[in-house]
C-alpha atoms as a PDB file:
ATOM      1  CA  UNK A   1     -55.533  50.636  33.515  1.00  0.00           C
ATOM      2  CA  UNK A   2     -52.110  49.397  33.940  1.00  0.00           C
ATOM      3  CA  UNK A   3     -52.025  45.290  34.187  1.00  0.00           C
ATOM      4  CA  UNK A   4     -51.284  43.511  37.302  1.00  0.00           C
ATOM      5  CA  UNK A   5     -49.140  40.535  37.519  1.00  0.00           C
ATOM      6  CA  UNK A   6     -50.287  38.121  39.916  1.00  0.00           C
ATOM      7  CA  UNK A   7     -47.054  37.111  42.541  1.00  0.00           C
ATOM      8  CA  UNK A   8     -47.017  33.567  43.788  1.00  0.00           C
ATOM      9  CA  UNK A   9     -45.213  32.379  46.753  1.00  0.00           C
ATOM     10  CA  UNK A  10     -43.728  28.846  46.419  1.00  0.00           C
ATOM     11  CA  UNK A  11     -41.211  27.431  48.839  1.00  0.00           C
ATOM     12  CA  UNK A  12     -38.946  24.647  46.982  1.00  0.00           C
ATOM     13  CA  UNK A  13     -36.719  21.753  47.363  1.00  0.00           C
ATOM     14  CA  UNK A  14     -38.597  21.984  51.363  1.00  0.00           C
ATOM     15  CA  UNK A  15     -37.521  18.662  53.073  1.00  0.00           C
ATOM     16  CA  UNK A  16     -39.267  19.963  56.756  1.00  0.00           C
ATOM     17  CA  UNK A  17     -41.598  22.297  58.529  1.00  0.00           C
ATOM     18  CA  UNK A  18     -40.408  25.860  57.280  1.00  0.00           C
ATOM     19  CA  UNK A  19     -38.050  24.522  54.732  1.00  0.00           C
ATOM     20  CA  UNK A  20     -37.173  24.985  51.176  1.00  0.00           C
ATOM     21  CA  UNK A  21     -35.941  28.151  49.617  1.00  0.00           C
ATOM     22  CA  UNK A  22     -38.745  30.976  48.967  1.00  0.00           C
ATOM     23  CA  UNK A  23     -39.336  31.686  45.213  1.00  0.00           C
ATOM     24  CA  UNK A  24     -41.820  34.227  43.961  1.00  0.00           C
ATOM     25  CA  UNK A  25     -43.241  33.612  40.471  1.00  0.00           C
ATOM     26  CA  UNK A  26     -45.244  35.240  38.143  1.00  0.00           C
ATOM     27  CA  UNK A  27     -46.300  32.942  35.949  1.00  0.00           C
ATOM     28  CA  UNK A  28     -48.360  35.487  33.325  1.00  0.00           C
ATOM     29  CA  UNK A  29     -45.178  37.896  33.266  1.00  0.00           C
ATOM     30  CA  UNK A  30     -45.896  39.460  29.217  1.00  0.00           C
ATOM     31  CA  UNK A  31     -45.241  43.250  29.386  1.00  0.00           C
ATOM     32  CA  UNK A  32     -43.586  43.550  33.113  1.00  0.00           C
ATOM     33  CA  UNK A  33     -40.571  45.801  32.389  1.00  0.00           C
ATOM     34  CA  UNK A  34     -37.391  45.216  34.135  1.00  0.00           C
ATOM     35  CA  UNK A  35     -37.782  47.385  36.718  1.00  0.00           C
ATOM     36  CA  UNK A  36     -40.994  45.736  37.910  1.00  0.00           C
ATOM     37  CA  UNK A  37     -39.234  42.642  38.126  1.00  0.00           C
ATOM     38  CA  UNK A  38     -36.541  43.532  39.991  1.00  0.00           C
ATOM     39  CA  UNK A  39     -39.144  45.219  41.903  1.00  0.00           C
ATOM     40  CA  UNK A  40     -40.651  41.840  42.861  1.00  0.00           C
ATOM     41  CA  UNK A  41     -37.165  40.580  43.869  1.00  0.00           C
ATOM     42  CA  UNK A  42     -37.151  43.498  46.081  1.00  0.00           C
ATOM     43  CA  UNK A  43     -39.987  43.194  47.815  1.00  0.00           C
ATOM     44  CA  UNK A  44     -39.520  39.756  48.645  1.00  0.00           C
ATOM     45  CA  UNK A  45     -35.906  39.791  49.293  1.00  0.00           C
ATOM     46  CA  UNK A  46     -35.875  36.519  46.798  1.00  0.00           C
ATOM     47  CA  UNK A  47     -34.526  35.325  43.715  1.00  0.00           C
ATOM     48  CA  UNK A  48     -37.773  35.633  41.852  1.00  0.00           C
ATOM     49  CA  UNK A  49     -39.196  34.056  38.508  1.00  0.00           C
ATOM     50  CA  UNK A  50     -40.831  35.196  35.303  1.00  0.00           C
ATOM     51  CA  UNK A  51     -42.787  33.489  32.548  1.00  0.00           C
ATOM     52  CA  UNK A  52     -42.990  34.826  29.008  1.00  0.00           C
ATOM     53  CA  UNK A  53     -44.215  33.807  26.309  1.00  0.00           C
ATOM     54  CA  UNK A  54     -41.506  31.330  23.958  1.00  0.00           C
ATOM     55  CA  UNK A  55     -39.672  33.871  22.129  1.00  0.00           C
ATOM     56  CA  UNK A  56     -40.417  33.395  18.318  1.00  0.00           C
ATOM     57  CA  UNK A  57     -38.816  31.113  15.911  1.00  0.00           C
ATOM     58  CA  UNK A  58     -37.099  29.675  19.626  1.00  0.00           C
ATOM     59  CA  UNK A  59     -39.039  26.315  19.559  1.00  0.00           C
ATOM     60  CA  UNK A  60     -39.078  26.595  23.212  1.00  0.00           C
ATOM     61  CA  UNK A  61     -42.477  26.085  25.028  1.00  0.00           C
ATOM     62  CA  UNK A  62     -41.824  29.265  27.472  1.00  0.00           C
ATOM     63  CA  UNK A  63     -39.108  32.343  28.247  1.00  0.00           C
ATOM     64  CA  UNK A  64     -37.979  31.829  32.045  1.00  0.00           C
ATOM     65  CA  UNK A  65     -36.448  35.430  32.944  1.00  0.00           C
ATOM     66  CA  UNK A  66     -35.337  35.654  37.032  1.00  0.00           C
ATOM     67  CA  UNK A  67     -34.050  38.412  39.033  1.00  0.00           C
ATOM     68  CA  UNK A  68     -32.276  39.147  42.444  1.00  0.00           C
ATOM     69  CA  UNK A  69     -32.993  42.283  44.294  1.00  0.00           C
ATOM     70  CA  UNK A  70     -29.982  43.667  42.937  1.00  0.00           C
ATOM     71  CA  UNK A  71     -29.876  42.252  39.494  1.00  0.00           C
ATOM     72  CA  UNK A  72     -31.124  40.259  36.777  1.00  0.00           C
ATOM     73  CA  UNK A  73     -29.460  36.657  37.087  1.00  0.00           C
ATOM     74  CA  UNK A  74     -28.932  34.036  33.425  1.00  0.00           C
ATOM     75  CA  UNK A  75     -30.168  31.125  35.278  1.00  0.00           C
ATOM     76  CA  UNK A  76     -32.304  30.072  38.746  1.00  0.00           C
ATOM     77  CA  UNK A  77     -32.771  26.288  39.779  1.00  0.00           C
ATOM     78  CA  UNK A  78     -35.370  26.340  42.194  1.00  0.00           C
ATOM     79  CA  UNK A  79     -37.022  29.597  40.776  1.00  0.00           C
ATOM     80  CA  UNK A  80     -37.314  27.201  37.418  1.00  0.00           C
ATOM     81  CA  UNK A  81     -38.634  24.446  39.494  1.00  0.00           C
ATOM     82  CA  UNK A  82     -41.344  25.791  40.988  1.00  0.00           C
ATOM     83  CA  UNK A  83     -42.228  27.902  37.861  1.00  0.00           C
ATOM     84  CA  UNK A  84     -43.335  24.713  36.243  1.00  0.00           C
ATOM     85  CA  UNK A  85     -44.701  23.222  39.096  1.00  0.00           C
ATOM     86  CA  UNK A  86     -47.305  26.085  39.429  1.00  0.00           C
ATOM     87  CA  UNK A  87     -47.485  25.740  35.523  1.00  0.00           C
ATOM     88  CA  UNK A  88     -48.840  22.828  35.708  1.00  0.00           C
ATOM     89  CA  UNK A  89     -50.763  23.487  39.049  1.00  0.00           C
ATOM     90  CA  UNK A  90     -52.879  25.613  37.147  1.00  0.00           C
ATOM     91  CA  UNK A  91     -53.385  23.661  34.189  1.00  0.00           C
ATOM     92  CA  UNK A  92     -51.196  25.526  31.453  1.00  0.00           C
ATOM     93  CA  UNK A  93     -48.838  22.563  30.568  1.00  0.00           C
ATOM     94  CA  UNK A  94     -50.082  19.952  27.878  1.00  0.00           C
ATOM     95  CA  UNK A  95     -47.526  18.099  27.981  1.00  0.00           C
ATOM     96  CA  UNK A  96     -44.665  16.276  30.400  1.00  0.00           C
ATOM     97  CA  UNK A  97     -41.524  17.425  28.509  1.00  0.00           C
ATOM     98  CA  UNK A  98     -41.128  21.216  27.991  1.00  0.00           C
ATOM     99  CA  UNK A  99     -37.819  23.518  26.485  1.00  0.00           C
ATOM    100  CA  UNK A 100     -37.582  26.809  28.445  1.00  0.00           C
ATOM    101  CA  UNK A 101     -35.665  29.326  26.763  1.00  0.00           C
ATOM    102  CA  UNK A 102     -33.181  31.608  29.805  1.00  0.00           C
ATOM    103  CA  UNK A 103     -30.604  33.858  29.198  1.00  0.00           C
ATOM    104  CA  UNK A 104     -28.441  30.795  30.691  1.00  0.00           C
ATOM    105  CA  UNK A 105     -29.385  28.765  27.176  1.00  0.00           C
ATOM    106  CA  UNK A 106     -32.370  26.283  26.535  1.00  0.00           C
ATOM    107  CA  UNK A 107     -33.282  24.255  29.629  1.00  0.00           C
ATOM    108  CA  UNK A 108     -34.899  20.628  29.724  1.00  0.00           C
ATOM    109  CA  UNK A 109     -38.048  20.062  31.303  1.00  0.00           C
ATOM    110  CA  UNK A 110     -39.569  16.911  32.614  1.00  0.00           C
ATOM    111  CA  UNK A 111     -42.541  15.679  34.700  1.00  0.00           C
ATOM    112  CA  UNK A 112     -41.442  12.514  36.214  1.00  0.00           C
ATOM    113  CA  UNK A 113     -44.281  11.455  38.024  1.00  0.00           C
ATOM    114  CA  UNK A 114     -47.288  13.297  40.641  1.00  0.00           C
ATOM    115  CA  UNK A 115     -46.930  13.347  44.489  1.00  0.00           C
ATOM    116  CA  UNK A 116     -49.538  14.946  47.057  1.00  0.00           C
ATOM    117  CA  UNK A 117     -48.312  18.531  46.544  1.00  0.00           C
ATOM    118  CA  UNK A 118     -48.198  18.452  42.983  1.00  0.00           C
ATOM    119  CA  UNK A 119     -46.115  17.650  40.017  1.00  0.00           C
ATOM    120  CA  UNK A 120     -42.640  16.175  40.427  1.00  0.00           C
ATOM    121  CA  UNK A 121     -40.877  18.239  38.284  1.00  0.00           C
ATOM    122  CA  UNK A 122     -36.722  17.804  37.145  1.00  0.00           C
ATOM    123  CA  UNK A 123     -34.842  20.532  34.943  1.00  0.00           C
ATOM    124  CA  UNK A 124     -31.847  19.701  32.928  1.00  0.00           C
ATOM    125  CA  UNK A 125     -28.316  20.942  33.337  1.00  0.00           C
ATOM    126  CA  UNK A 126     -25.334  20.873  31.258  1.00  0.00           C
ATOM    127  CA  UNK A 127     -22.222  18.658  31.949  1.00  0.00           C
ATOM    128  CA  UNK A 128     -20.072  20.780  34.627  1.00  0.00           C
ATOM    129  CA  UNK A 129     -16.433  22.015  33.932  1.00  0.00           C
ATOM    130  CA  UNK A 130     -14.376  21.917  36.664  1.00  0.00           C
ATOM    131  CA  UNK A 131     -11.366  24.009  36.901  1.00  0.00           C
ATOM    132  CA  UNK A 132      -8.594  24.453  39.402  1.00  0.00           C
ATOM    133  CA  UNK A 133      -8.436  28.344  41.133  1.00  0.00           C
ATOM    134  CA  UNK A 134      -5.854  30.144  40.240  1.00  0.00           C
ATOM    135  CA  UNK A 135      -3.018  30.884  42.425  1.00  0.00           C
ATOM    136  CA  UNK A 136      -4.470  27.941  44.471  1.00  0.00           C
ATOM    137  CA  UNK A 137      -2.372  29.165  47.791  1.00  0.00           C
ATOM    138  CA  UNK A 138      -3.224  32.736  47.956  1.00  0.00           C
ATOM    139  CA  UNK A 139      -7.170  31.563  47.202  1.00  0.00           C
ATOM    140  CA  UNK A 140      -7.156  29.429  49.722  1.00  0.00           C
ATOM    141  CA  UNK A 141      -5.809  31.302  52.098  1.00  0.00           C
ATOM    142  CA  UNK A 142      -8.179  34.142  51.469  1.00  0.00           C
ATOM    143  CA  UNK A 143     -11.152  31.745  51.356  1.00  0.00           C
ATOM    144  CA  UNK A 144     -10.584  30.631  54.978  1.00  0.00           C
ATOM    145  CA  UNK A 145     -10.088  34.227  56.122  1.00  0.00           C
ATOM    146  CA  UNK A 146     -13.139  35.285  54.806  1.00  0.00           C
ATOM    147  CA  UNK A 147     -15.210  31.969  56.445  1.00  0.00           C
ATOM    148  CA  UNK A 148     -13.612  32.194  59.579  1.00  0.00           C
ATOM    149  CA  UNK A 149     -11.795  28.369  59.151  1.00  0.00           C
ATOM    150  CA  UNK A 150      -8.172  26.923  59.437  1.00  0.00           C
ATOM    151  CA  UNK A 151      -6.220  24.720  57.623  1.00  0.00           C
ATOM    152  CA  UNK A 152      -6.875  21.423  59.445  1.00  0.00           C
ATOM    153  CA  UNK A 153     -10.664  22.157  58.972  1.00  0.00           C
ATOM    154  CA  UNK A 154     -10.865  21.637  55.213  1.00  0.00           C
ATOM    155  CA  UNK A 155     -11.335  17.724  53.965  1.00  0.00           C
ATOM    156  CA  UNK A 156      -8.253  16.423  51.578  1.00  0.00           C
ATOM    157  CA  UNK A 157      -9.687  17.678  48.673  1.00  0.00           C
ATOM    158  CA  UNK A 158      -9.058  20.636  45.932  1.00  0.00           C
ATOM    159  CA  UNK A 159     -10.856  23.745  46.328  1.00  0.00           C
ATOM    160  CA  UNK A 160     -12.262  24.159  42.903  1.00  0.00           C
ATOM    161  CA  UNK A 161     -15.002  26.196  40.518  1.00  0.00           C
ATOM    162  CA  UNK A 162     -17.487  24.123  39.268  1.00  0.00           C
ATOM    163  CA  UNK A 163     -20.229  25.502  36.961  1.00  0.00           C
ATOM    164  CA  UNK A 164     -22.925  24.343  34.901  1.00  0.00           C
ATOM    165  CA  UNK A 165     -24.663  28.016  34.604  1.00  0.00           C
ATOM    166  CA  UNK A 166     -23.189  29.931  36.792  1.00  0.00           C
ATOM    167  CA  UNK A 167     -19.591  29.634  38.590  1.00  0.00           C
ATOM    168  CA  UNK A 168     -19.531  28.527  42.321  1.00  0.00           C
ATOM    169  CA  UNK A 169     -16.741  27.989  44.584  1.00  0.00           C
ATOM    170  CA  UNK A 170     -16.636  24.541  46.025  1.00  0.00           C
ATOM    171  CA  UNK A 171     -15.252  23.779  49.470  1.00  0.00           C
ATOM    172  CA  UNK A 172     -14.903  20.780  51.076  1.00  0.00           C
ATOM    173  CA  UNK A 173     -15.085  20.726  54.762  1.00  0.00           C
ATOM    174  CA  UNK A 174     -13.694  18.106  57.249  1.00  0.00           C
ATOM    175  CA  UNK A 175     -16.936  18.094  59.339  1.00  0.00           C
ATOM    176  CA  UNK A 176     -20.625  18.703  59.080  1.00  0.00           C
ATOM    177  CA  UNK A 177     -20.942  20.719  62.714  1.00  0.00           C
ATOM    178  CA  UNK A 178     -17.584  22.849  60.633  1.00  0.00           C
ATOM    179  CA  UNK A 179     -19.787  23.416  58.291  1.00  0.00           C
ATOM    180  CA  UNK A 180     -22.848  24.456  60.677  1.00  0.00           C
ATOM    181  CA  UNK A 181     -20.542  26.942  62.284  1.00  0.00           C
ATOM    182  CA  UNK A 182     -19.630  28.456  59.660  1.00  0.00           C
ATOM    183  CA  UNK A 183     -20.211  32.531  60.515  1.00  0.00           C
ATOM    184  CA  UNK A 184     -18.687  33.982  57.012  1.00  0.00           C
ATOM    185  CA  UNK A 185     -17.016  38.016  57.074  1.00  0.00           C
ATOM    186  CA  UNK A 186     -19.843  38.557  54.427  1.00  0.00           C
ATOM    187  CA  UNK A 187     -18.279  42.038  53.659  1.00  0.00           C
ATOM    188  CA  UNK A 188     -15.238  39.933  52.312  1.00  0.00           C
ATOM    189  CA  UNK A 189     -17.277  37.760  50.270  1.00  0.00           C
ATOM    190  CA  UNK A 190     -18.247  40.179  46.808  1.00  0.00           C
ATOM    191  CA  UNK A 191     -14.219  41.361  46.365  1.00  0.00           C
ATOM    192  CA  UNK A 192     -12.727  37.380  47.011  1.00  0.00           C
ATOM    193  CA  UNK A 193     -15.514  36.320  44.157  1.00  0.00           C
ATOM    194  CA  UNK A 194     -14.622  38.803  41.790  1.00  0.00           C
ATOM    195  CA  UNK A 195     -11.416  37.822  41.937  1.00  0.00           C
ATOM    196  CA  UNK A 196     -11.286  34.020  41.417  1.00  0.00           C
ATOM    197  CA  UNK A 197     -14.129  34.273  39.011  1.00  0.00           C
ATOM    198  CA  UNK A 198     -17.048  32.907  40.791  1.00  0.00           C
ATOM    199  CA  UNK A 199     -20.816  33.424  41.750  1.00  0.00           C
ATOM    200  CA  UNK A 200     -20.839  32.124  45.095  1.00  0.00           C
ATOM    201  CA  UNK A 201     -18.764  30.402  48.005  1.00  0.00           C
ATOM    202  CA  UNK A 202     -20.042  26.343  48.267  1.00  0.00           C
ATOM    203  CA  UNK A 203     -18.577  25.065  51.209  1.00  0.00           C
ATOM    204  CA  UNK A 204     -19.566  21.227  51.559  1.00  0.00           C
ATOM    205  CA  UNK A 205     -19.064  18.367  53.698  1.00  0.00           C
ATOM    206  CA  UNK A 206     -19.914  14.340  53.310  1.00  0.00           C
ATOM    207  CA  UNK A 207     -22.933  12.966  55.506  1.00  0.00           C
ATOM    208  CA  UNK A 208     -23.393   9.556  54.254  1.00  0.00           C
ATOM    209  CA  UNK A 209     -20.548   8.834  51.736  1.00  0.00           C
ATOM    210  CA  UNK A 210     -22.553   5.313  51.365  1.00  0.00           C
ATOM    211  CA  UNK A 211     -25.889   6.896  50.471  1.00  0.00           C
ATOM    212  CA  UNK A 212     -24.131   9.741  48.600  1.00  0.00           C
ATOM    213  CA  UNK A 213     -25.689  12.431  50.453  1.00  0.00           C
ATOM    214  CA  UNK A 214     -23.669  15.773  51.227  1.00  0.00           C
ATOM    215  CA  UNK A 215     -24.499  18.947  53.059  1.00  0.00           C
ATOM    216  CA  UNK A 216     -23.609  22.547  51.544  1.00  0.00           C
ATOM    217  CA  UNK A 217     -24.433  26.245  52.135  1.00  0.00           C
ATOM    218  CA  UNK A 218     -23.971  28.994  49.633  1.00  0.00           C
ATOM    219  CA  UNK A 219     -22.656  32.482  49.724  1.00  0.00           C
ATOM    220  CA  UNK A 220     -23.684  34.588  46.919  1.00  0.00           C
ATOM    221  CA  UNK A 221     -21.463  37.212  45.662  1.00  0.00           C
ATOM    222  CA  UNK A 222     -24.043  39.691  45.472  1.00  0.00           C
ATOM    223  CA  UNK A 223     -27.335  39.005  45.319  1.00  0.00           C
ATOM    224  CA  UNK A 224     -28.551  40.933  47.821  1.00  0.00           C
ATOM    225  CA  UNK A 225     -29.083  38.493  50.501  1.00  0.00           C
ATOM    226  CA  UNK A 226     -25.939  36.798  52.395  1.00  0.00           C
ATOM    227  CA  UNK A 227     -27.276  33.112  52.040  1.00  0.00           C
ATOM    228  CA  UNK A 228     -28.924  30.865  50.274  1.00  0.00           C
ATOM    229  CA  UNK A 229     -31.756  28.077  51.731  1.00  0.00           C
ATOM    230  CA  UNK A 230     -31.008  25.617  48.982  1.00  0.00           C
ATOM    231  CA  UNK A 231     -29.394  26.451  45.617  1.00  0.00           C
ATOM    232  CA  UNK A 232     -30.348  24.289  42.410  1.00  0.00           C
ATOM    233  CA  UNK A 233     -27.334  25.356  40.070  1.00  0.00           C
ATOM    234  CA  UNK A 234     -24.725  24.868  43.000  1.00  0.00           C
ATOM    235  CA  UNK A 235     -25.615  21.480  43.962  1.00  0.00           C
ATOM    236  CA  UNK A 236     -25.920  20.113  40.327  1.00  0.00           C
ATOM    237  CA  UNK A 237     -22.174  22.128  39.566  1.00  0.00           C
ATOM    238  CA  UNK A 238     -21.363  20.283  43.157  1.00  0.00           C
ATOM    239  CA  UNK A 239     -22.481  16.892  41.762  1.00  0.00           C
ATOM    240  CA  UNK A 240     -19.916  17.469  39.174  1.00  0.00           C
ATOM    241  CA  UNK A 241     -17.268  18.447  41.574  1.00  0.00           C
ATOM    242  CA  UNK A 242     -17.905  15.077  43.583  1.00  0.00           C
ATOM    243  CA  UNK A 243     -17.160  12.795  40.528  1.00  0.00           C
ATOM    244  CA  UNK A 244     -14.371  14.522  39.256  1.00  0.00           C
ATOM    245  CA  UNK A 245     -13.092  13.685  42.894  1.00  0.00           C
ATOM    246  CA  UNK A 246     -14.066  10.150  43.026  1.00  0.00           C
ATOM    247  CA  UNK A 247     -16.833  10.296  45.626  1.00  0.00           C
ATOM    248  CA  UNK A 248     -19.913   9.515  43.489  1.00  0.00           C
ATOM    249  CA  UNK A 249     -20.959   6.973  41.082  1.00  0.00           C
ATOM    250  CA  UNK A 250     -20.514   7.985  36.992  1.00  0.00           C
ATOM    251  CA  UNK A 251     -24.270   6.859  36.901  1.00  0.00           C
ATOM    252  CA  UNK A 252     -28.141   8.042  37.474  1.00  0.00           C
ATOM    253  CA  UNK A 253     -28.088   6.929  41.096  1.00  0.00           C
ATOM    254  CA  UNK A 254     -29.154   9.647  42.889  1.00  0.00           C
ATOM    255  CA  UNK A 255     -26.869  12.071  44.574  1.00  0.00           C
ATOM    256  CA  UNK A 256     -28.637  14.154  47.777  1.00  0.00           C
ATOM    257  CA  UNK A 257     -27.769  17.852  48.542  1.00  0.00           C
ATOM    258  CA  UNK A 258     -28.772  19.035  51.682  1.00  0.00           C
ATOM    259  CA  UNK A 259     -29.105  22.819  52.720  1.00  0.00           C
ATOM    260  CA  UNK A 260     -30.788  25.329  54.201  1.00  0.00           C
ATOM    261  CA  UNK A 261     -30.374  23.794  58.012  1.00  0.00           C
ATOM    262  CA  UNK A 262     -28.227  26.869  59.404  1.00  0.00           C
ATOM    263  CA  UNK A 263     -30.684  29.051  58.636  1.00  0.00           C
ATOM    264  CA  UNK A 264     -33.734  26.999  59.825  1.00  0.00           C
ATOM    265  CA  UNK A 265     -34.816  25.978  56.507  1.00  0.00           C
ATOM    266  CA  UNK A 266     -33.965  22.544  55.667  1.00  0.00           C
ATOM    267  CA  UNK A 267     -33.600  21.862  52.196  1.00  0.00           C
ATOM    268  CA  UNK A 268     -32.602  18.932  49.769  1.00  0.00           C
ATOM    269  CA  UNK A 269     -32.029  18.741  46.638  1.00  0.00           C
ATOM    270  CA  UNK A 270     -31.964  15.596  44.081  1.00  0.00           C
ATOM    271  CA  UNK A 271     -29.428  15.225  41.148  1.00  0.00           C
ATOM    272  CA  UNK A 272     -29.590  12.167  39.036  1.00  0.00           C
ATOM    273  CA  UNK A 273     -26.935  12.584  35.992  1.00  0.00           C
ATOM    274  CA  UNK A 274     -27.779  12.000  32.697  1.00  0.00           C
ATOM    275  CA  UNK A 275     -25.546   9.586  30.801  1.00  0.00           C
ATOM    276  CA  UNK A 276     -24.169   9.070  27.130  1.00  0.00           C
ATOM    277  CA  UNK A 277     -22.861   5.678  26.823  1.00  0.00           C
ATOM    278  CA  UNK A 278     -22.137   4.978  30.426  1.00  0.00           C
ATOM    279  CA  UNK A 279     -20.685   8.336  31.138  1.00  0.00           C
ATOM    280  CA  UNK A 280     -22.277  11.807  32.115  1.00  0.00           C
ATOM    281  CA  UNK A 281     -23.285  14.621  29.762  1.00  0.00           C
ATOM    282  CA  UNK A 282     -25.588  16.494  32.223  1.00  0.00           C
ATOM    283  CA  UNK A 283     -27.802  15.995  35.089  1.00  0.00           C
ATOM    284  CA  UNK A 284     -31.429  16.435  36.298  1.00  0.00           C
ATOM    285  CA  UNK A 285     -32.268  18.491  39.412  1.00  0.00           C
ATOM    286  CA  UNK A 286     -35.371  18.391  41.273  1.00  0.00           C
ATOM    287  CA  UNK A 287     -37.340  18.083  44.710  1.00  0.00           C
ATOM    288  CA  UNK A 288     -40.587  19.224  46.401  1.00  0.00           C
ATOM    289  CA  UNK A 289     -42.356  22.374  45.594  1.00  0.00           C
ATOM    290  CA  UNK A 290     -45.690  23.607  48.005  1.00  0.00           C
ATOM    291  CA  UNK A 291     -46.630  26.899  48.149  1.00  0.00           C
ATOM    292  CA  UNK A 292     -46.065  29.641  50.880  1.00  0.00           C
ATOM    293  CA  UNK A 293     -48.495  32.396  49.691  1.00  0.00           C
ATOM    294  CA  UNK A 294     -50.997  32.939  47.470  1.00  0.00           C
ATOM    295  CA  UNK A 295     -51.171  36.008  45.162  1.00  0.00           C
ATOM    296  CA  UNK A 296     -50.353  39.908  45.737  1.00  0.00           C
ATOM    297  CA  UNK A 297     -46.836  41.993  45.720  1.00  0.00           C
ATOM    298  CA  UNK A 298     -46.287  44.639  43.451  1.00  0.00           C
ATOM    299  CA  UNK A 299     -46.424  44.727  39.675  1.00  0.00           C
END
């Protein structure tokens, strides 16, 4: 008989009731086929996550694969995050520092402490490059067609892609309630990414500038969904985007991400950057993992 692949349903980076971006994990994945994970990511309408065995000769501890209903994707924050958080709910970690091999590159694991849910768990990510768009005024001007804004909406800042696995789009905003409003032409969205090389549209605004906490909401290019609850790799490429700009410290102070409140699932994430004689080379990313649903969906 054919093997089935036990689904698990964990909601992460929740901050409230009904919060936190679904992730579905199978965290036994050795002979699913492609097309039985994308068939997961179907089903679920989720980015979804996939644990191998540590390819050989890698010196990794696992092989992280993840897929969107409509394709396989290099890298997944939150999928990664509560991958090793059910890991090590069910006893398969034997240690609190891990190296998961994705198609993204090796990715740092650490287990930085235990709350009532479960482990806290943080996942490295490389220092971000930020780059100017191209033909800035024709980008912009096609990025506030497509999310219904105007000029005087937008905070005096670049628009810019940021990436530290993936490229996303980041937009500062004037206003959180701009931000809130926000009711994109999602048809637009796949043809303006493809042309000014991005992922994903990360419009952002400042909360707290004091307490360096920011709200964001992301607008994949084509994943198969038209928003995101909370998005690991954009908030740590947004971190980067913030101290290129001058509005957070060049230290491991944390730096808050909020998302997920538009859509009635509030969501934070936590970025701490990791620093080389006083000055960033990377960051952490974490927050709360609980699950949603235990076992079933199609293998």
């Amino acid at each position: 008989m054919p093997q089935r692949h036990t689904v698990e349903l964990v909601s992460v980076f929740a901050t409230g009731p009904g919060g936190g971006n679904p992730a579905p994990i199978v965290v036994d994945a050795a002979g699913m086929s492609d097309a039985q994970m994308q068939e997961v990511a179907r089903h679920y309408g989720h980015e979804s996550g996939f644990v191998f065995p540590a390819p050989p000769g890698s010196e990794c501890d696992f092989e992280f694969r993840f897929w969107v209903p409509n394709h396989e994707m290099s890298m997944c924050g939150h999928a990664t995050v509560g991958a090793v958080w059910l890991l090590h709910q069910s006893g398969r970690l034997q240690r609190d520092r891990l190296t998961i091999q994705t198609l993204s590159g090796q990715v740092g694991i650490r287990i930085t402490g235990h709350t009532a849910e479960g482990a806290a768990v943080e996942i490295s990510q490389p220092v971000g490059r930020i780059e100017p768009l191209e033909e800035a005024q024709l980008s912009r001007d096609e990025i506030l067609d497509v999310l219904g804004l105007n000029g005087a909406q937008l905070a005096p800042l670049p628009i810019q892609n940021a990436c530290t696995s993936r490229v996303k789009t980041l937009i500062p905003l004037a206003s959180t309630t701009d931000l809130d409003a926000l009711q994109p032409r999602f048809e637009k969205i796949e043809a303006l990414c493809e042309r000014i090389g991005s992922t994903g549209l990360y419009p952002y605004a400042t909360f707290d500038a004091g307490r360096q906490i920011f709200d964001a909401r992301q607008f994949p290019r084509a994943s198969g969904y038209p928003e995101d609850a909370a998005t690991g790799i954009a908030a740590s490429a947004l971190s980067f985007g913030l101290l290129a700009n001058g509005m957070v410290e060049a230290s491991a102070r944390t730096i808050t991400i909020r998302q997920g409140r538009a859509m009635k699932r509030p969501s934070q994430i936590s970025i701490r950057f990791s620093l080389d004689h006083g000055r960033p080379d990377g960051c952490w990313l974490g927050g709360p993992v609980r699950f949603e649903a235990h076992g079933g969906a199609p293998s």
